[in-house]
Protein backbone atom coordinates (compact mmCIF):
# COMPACT_ATOMS: atom_id res chain seq x y z
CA UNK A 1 -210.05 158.87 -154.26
CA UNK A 2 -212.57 161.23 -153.31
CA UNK A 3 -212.62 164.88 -153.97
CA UNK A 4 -212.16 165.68 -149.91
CA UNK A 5 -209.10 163.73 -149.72
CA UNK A 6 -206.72 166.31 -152.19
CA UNK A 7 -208.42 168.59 -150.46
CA UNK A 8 -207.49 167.64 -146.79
CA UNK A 9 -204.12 167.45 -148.21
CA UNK A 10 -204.17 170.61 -149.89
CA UNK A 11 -205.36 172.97 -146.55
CA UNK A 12 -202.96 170.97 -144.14
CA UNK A 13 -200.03 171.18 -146.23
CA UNK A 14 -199.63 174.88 -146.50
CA UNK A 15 -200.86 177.76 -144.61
CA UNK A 16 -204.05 179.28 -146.68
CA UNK A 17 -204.32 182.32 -143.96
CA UNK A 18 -201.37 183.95 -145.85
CA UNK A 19 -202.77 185.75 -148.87
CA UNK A 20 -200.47 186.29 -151.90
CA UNK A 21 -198.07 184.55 -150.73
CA UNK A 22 -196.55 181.65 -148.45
CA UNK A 23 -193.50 182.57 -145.87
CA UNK A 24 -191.18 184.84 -147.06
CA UNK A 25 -192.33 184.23 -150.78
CA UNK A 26 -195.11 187.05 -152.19
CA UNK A 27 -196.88 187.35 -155.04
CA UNK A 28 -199.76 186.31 -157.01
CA UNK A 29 -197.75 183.14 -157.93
CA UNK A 30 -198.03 181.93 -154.17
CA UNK A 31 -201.52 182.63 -153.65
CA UNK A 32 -203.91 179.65 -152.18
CA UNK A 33 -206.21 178.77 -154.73
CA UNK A 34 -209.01 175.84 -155.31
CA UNK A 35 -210.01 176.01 -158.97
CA UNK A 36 -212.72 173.34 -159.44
CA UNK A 37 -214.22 171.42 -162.76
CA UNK A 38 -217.58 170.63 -161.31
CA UNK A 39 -220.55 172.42 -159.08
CA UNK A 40 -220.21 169.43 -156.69
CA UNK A 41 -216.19 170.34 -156.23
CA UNK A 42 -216.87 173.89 -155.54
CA UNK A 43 -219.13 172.76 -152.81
CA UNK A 44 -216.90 170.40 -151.61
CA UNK A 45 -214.35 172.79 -151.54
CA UNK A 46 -216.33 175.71 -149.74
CA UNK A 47 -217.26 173.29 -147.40
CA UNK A 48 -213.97 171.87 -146.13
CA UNK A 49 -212.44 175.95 -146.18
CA UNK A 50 -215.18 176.58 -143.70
CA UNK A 51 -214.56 173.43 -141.51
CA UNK A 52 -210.95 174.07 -142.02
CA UNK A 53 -211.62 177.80 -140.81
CA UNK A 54 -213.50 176.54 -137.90
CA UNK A 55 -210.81 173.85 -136.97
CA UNK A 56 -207.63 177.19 -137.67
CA UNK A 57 -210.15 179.73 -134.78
CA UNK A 58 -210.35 177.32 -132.32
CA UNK A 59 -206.62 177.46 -132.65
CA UNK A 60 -206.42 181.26 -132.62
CA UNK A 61 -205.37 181.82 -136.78
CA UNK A 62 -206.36 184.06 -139.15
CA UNK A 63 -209.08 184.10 -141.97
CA UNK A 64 -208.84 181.97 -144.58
CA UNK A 65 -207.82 183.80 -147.48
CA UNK A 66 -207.59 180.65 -150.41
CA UNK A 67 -210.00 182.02 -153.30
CA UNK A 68 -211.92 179.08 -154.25
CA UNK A 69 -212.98 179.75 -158.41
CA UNK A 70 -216.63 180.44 -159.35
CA UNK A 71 -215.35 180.33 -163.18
CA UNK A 72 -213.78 177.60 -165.10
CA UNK A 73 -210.08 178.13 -165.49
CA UNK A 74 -207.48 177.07 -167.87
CA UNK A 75 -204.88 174.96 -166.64
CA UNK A 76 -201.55 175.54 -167.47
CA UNK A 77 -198.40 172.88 -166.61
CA UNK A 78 -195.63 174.48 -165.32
CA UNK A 79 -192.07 173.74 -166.93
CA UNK A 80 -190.71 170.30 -166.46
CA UNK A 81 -187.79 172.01 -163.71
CA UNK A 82 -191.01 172.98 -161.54
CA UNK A 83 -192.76 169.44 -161.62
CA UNK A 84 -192.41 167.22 -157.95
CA UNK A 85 -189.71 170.33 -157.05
CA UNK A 86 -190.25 169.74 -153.28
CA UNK A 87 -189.22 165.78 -153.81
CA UNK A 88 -185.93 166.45 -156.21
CA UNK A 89 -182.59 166.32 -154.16
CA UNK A 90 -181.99 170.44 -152.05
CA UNK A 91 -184.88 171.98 -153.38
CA UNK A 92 -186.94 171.51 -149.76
CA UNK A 93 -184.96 174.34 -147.97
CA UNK A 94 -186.02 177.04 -150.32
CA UNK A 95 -189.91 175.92 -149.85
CA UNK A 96 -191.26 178.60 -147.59
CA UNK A 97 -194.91 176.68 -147.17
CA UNK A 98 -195.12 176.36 -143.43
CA UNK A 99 -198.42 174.15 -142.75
CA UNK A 100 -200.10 175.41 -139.57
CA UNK A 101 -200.09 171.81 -137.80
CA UNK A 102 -203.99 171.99 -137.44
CA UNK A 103 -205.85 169.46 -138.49
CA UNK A 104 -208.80 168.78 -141.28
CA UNK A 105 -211.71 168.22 -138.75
């Protein structure tokens, strides 16, 4: 697996024009973020938010507004309750990501 394809996935299955937040959830917690581990990620990653950007015009969105990390980061898991939350049994109707529909070019 190549870096591009998490990254596909990542802009098409949420909507990164939203700032802090995704539908009706807000806050710094909901932000769109790319954090990568390498130089060659972060230019990955800069380049697919400005293909993706191009791709989300054409189709009359917003700006992009994912922050994309200059600085290493440290990782933190979330608690077990949070892991795979979207595929455990009712938890998909209180998900507020709403992908746009357009498509990685």
């Amino acid at each position: 697996v190549s870096f591009s394809d998490p990254l596909r996935q990542f802009f098409e299955s949420h909507n990164p024009t939203q700032g802090m937040g995704q539908g009706h959830d807000r806050g710094t917690q909901y932000r769109s973020g790319i954090y990568p581990a390498t130089s060659e990620q972060r230019r990955l990653a800069h380049a697919a938010l400005k293909a993706y950007q191009g791709a989300l015009t054409a189709k009359g969105h917003p700006a992009i507004t994912t922050e994309i990390s200059d600085e290493p980061v440290t990782f933190f898991y979330a608690e077990d309750y949070h892991q795979q939350y979207l595929a455990k049994p009712g938890n998909r109707q209180y998900c507020s990501a709403a992908p746009t529909g357009v498509a990685m070019p």
